[in-house]
Protein backbone atom coordinates (compact mmCIF):
# COMPACT_ATOMS: atom_id res chain seq x y z
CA UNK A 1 75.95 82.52 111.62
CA UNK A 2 78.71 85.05 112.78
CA UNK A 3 79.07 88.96 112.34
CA UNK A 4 82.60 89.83 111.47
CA UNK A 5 83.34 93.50 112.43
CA UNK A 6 82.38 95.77 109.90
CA UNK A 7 83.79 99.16 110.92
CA UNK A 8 86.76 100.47 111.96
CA UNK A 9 86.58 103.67 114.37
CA UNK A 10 89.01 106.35 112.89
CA UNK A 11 91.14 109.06 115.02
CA UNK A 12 88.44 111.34 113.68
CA UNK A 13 85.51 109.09 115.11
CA UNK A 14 84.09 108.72 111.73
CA UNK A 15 83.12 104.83 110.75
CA UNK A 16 84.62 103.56 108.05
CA UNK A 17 84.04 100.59 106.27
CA UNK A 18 87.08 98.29 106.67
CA UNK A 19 87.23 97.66 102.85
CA UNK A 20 86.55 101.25 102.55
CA UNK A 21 89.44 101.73 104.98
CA UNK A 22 91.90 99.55 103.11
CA UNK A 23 91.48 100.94 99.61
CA UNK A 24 91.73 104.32 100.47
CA UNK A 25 92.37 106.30 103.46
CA UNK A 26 89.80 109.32 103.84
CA UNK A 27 92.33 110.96 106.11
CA UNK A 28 95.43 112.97 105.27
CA UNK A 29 97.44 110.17 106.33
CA UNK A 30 97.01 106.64 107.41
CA UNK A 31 96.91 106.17 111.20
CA UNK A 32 97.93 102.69 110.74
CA UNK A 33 100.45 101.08 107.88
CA UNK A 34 98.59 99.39 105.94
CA UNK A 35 99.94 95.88 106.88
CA UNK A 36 98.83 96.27 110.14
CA UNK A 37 95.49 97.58 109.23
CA UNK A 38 95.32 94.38 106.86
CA UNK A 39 96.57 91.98 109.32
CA UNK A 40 93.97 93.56 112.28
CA UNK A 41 90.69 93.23 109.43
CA UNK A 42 91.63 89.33 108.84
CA UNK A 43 91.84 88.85 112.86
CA UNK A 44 88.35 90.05 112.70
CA UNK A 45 87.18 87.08 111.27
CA UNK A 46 86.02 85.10 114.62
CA UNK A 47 84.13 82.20 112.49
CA UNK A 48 88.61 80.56 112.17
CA UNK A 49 89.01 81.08 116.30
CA UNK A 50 88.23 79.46 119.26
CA UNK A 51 87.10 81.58 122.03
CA UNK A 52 89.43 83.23 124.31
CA UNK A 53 89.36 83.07 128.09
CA UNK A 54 88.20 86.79 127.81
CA UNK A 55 85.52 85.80 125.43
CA UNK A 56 84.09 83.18 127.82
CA UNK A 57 83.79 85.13 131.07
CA UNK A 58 81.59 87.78 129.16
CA UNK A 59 78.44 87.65 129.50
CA UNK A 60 76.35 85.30 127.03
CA UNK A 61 73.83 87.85 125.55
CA UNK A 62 77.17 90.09 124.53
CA UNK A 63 78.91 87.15 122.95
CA UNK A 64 75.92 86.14 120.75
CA UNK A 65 75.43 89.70 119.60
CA UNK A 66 78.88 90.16 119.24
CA UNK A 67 78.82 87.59 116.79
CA UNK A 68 75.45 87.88 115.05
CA UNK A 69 75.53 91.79 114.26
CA UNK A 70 78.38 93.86 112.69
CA UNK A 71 79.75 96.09 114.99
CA UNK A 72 82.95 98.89 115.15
């Protein structure tokens, strides 16, 4: 079972819910276009990647709750 993030961090620090995010910005302005924003939620999804060579020097523990618990 795998955790995609859930969050993003905004340049206010508030979480935001990445759908949240997408529909409609709680800022003034976007700090992102929303392409980008779109295209960085769908990379989220680790469950369609292999690991990267980053991934597999962390430590195990991190990787497995990485990937079982949402997280920013």
């Amino acid at each position: 079972m795998y955790m995609p993030i859930a969050y993003f961090i905004c340049p206010d620090g508030k979480k935001t819910k990445i759908l949240s995010c997408l529909n409609k910005c709680h800022m003034r302005e976007r700090c992102m276009f929303l392409p980008t924003l779109r295209a960085i939620a769908s990379s989220s999804d680790r469950k369609l990647f292999k690991p990267s060579v980053t991934e597999l020097i962390t430590g195990t523990r991190e990787i497995y709750l990485k990937r079982t618990n949402e997280y920013p």
